[in-house]
PDB file of N, CA and C in Angstrom:
ATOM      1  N   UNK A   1       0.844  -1.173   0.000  1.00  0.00           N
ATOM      2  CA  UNK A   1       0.000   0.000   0.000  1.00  0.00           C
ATOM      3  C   UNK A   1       0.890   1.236   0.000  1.00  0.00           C
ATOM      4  N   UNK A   2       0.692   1.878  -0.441  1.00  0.00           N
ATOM      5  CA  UNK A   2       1.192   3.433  -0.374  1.00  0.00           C
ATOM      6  C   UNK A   2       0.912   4.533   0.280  1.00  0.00           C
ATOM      7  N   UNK A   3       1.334   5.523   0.776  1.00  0.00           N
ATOM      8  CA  UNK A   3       1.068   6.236   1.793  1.00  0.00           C
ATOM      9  C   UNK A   3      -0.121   7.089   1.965  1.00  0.00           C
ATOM     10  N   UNK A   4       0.064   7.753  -0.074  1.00  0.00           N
ATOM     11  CA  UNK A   4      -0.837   8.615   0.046  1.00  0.00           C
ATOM     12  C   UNK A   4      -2.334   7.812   0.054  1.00  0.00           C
ATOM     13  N   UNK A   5      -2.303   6.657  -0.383  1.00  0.00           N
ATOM     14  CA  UNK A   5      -3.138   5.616  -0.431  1.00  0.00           C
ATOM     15  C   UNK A   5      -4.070   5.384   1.017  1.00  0.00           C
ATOM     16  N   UNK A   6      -3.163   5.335   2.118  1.00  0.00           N
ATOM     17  CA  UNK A   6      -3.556   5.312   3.308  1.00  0.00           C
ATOM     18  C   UNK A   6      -3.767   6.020   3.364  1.00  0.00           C
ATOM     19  N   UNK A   7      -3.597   7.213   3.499  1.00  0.00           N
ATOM     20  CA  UNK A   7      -4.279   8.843   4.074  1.00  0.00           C
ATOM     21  C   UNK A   7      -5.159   9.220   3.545  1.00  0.00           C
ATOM     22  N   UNK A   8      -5.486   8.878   2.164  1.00  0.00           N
ATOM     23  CA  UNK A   8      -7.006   8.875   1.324  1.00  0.00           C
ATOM     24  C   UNK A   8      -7.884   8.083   2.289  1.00  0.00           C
ATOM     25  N   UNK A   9      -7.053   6.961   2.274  1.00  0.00           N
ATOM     26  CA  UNK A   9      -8.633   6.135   2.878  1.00  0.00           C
ATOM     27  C   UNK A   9      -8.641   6.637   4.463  1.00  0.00           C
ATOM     28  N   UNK A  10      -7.772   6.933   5.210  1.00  0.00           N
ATOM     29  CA  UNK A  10      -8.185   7.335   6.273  1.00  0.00           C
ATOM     30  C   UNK A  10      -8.824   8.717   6.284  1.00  0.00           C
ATOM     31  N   UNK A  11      -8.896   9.662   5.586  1.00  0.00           N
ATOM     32  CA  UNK A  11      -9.641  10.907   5.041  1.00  0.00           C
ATOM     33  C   UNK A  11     -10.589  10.655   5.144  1.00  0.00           C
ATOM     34  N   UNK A  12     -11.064   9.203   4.170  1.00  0.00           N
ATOM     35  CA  UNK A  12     -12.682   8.793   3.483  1.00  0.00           C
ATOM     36  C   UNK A  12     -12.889   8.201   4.863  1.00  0.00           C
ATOM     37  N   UNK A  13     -12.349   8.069   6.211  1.00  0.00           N
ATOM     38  CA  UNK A  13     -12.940   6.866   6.933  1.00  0.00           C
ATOM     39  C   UNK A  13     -12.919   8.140   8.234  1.00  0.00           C
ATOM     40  N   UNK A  14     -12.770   9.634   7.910  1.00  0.00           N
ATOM     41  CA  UNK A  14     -12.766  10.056   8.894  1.00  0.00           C
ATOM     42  C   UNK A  14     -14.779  10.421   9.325  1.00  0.00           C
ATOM     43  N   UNK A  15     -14.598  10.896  11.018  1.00  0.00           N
ATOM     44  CA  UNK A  15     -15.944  11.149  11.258  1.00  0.00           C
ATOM     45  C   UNK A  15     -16.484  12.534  10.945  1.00  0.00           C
ATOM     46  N   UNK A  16     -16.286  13.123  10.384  1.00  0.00           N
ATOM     47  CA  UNK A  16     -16.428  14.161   9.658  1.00  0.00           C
ATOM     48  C   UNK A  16     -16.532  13.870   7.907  1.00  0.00           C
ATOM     49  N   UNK A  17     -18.073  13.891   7.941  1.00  0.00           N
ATOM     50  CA  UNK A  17     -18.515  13.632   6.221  1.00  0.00           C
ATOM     51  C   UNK A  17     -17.450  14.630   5.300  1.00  0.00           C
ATOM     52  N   UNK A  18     -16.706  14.319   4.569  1.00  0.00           N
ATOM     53  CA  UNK A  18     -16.348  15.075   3.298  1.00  0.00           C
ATOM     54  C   UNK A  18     -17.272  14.680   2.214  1.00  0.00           C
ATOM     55  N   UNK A  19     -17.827  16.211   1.624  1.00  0.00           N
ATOM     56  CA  UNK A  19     -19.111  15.775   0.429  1.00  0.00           C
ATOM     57  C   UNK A  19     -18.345  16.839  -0.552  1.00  0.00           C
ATOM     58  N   UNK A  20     -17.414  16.397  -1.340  1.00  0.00           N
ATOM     59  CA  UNK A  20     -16.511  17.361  -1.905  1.00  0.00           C
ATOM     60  C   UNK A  20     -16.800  16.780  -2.986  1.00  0.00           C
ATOM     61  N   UNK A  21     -16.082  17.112  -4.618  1.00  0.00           N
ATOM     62  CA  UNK A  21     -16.323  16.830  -5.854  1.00  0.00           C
ATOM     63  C   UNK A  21     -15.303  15.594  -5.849  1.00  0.00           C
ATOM     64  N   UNK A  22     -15.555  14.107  -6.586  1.00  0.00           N
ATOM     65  CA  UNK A  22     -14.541  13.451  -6.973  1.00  0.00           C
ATOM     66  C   UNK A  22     -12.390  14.008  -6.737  1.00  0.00           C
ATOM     67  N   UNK A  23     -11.891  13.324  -5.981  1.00  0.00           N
ATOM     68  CA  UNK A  23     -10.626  13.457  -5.572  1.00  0.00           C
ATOM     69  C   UNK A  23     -10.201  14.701  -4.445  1.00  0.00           C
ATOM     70  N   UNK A  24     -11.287  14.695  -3.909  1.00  0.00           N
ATOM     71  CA  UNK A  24     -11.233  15.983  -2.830  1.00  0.00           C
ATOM     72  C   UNK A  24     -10.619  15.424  -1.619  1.00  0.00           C
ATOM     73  N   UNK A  25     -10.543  14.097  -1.573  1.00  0.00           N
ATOM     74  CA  UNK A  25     -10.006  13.386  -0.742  1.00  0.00           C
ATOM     75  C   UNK A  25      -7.750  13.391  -1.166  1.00  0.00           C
ATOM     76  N   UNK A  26      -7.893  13.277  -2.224  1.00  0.00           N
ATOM     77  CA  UNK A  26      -6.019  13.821  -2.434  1.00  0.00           C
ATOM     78  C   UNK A  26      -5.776  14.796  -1.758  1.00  0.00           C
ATOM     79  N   UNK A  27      -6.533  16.002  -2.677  1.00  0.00           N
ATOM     80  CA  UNK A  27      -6.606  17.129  -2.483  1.00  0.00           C
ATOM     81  C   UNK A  27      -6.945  17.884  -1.220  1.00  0.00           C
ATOM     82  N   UNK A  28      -7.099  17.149   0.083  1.00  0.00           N
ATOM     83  CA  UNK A  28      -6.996  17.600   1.415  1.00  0.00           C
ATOM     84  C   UNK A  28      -5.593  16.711   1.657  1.00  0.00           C
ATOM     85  N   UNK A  29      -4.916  15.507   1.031  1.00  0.00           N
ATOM     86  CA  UNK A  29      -4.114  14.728   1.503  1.00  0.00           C
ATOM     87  C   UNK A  29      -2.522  15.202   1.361  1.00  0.00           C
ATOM     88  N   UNK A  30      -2.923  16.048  -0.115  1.00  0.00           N
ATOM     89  CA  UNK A  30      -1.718  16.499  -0.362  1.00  0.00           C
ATOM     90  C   UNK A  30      -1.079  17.308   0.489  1.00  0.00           C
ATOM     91  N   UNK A  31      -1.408  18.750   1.023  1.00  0.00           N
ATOM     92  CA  UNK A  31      -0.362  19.461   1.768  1.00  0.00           C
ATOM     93  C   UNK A  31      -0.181  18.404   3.216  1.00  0.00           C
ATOM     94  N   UNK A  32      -1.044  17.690   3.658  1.00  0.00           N
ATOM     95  CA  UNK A  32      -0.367  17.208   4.681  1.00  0.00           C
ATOM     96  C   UNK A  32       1.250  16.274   4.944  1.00  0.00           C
ATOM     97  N   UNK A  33       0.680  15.416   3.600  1.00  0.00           N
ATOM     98  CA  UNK A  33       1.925  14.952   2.716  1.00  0.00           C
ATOM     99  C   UNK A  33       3.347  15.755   2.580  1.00  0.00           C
ATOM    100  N   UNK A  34       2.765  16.858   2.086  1.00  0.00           N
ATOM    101  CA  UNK A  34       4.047  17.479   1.797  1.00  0.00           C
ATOM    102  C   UNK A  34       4.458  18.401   3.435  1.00  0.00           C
ATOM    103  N   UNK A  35       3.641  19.051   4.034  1.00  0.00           N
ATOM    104  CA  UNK A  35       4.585  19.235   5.479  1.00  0.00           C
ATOM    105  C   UNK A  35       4.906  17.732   6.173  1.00  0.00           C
ATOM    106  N   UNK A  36       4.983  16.856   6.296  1.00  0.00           N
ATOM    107  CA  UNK A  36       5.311  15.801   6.749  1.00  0.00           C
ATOM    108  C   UNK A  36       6.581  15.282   6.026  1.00  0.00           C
ATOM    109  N   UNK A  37       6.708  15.606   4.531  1.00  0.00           N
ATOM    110  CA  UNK A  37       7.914  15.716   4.111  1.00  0.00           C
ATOM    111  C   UNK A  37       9.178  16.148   4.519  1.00  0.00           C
ATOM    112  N   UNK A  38       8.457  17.680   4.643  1.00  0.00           N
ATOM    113  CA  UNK A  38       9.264  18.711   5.329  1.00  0.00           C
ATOM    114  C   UNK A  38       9.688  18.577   6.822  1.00  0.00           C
ATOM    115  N   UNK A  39       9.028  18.032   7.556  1.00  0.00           N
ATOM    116  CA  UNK A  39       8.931  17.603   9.023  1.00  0.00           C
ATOM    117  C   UNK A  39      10.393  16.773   9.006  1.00  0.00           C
ATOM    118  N   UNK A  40       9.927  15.422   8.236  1.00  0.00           N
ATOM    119  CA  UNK A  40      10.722  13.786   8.243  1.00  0.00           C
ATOM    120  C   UNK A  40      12.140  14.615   7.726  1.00  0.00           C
ATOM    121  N   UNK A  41      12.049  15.492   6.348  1.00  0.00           N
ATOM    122  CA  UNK A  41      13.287  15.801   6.016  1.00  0.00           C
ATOM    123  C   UNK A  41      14.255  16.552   6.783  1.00  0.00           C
ATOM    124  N   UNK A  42      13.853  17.748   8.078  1.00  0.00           N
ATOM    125  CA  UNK A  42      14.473  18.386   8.663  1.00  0.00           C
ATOM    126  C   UNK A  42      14.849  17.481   9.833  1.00  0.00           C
ATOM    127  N   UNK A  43      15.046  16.415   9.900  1.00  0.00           N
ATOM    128  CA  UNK A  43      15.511  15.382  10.663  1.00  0.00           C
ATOM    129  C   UNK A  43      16.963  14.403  10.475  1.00  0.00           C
ATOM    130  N   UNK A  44      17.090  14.650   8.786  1.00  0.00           N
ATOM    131  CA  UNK A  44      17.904  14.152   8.334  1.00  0.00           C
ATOM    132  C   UNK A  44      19.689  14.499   8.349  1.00  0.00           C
ATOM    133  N   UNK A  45      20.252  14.091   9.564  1.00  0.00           N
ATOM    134  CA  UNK A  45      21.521  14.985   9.457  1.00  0.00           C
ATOM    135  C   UNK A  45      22.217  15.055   8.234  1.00  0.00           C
ATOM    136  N   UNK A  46      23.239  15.992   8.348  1.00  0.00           N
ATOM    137  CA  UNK A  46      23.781  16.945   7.284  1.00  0.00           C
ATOM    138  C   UNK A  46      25.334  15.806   6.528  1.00  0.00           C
ATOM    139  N   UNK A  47      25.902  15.758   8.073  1.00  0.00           N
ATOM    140  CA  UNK A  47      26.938  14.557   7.499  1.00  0.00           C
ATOM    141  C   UNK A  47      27.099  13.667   8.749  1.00  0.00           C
ATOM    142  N   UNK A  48      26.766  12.724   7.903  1.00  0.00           N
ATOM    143  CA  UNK A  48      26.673  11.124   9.211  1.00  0.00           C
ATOM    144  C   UNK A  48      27.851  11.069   9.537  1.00  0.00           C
ATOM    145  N   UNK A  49      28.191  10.847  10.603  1.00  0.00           N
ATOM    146  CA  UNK A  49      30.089  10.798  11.153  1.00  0.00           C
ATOM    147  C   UNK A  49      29.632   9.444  12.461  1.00  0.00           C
ATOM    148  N   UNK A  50      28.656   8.857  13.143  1.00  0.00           N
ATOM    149  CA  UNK A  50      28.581   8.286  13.584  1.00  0.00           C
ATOM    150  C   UNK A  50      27.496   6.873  13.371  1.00  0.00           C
ATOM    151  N   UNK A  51      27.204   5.791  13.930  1.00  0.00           N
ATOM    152  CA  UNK A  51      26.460   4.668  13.054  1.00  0.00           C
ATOM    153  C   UNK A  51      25.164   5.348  13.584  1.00  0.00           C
ATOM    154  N   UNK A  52      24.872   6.136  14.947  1.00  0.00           N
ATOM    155  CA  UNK A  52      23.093   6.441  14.835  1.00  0.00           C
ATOM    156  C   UNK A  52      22.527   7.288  13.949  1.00  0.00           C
ATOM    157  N   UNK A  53      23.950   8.075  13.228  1.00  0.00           N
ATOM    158  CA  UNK A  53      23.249   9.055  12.217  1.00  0.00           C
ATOM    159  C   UNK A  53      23.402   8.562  11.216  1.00  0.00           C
ATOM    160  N   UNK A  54      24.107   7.462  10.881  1.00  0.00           N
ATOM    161  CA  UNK A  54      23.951   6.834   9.208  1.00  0.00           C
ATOM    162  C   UNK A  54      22.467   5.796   9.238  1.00  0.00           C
ATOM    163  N   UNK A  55      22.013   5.384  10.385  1.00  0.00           N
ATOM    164  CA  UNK A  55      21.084   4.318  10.949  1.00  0.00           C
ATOM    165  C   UNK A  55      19.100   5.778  10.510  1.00  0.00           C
ATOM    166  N   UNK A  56      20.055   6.664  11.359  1.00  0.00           N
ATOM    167  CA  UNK A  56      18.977   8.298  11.186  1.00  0.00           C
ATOM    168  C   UNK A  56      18.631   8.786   9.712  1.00  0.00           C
ATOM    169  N   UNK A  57      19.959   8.467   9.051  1.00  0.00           N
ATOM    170  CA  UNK A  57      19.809   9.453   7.555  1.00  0.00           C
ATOM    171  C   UNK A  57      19.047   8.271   6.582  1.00  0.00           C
ATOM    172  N   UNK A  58      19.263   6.708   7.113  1.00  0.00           N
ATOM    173  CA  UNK A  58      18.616   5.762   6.352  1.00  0.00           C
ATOM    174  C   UNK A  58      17.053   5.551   6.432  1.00  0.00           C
ATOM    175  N   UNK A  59      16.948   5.838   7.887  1.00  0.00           N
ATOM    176  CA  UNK A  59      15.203   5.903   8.515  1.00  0.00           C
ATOM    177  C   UNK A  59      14.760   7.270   7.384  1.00  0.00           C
ATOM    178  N   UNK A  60      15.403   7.979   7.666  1.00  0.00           N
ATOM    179  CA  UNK A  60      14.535   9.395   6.776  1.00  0.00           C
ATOM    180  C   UNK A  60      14.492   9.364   5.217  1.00  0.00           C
ATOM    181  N   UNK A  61      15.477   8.272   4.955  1.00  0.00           N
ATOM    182  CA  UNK A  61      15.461   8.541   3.316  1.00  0.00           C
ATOM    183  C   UNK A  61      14.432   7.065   3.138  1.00  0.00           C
ATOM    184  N   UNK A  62      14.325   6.504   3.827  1.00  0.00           N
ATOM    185  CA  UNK A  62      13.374   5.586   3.504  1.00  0.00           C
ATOM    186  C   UNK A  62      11.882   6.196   3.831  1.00  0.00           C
ATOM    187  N   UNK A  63      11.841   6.588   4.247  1.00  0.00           N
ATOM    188  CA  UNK A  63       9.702   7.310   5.000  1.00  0.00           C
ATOM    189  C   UNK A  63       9.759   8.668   3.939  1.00  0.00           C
ATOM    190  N   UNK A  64      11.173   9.277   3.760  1.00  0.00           N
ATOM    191  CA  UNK A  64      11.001   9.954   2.516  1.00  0.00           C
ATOM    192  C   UNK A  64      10.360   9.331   1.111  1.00  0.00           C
ATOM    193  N   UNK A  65      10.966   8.445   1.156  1.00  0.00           N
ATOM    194  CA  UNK A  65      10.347   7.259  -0.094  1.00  0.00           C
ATOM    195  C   UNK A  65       9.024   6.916  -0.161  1.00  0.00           C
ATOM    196  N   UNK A  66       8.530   6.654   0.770  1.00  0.00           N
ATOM    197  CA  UNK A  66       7.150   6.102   0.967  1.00  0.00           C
ATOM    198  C   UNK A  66       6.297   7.375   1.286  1.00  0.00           C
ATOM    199  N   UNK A  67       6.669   8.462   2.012  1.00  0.00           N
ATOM    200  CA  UNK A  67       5.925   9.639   1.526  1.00  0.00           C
ATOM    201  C   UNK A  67       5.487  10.233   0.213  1.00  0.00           C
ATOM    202  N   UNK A  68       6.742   9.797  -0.554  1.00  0.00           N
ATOM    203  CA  UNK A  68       6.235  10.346  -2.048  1.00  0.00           C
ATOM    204  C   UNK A  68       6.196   8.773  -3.057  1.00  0.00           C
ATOM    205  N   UNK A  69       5.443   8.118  -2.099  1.00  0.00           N
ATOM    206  CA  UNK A  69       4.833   6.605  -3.158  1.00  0.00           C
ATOM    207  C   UNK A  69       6.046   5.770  -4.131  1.00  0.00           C
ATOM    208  N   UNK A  70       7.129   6.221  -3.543  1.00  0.00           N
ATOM    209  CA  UNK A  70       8.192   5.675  -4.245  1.00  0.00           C
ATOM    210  C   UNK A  70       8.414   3.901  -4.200  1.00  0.00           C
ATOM    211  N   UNK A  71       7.711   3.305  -2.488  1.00  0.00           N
ATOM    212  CA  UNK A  71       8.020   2.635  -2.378  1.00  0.00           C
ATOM    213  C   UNK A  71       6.544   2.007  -1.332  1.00  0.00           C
ATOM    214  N   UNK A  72       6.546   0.704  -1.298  1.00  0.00           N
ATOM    215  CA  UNK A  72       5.232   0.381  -0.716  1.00  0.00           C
ATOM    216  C   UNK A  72       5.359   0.203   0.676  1.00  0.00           C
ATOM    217  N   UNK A  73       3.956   0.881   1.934  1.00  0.00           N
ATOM    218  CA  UNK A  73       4.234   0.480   3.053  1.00  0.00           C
ATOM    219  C   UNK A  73       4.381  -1.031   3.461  1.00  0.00           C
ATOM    220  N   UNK A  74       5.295  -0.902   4.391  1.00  0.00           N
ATOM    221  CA  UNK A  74       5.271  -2.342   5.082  1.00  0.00           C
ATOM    222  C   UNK A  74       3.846  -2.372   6.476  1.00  0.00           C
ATOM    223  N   UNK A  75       3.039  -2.854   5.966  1.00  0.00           N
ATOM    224  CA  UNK A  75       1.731  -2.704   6.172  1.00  0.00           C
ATOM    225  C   UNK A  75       1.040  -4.405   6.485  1.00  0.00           C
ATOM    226  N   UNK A  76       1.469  -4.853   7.683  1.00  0.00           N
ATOM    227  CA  UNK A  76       0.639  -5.815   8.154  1.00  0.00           C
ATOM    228  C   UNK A  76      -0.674  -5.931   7.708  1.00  0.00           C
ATOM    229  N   UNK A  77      -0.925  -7.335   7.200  1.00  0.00           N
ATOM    230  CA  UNK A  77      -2.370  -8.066   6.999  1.00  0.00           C
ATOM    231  C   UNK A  77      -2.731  -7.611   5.455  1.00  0.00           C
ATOM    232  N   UNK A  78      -2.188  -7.352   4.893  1.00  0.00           N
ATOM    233  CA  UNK A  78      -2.849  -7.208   3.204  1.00  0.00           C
ATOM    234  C   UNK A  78      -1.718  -8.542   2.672  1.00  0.00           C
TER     235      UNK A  78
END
């Protein structure tokens, strides 16, 4: 599954009706997406010199990945 995939459907599964036109559900998904980008990316140190920050810069470039659908969640039970 993919991220933005999940956040659609958790959008569509929130308790608050959205009665918007076809894909209004992206289209609230997207900026969250992208500050969460911004969030995960300002996390990423500058130059790894020790193994928790090469272990740090690998966590962020991977959830970077799957933020922008590059790569599929590891997502128990499907």
């Amino acid at each position: 599954m993919k991220f933005s995939a999940l956040l659609t459907d958790s959008i569509r599964q929130s308790e608050i009706p959205l009665r918007f036109e076809p894909g209004a559900e992206e289209a609230v998904a997207r900026p969250v997406i992208e500050m969460l980008k911004a969030w995960v990316a300002a996390h990423d140190p500058e130059a790894a010199s020790v193994e928790f920050e090469y272990g740090q810069k690998a966590l962020v470039v991977r959830l970077l990945q799957e933020l922008g659908d590059e790569v599929e969640l590891p997502v128990e039970g499907e």
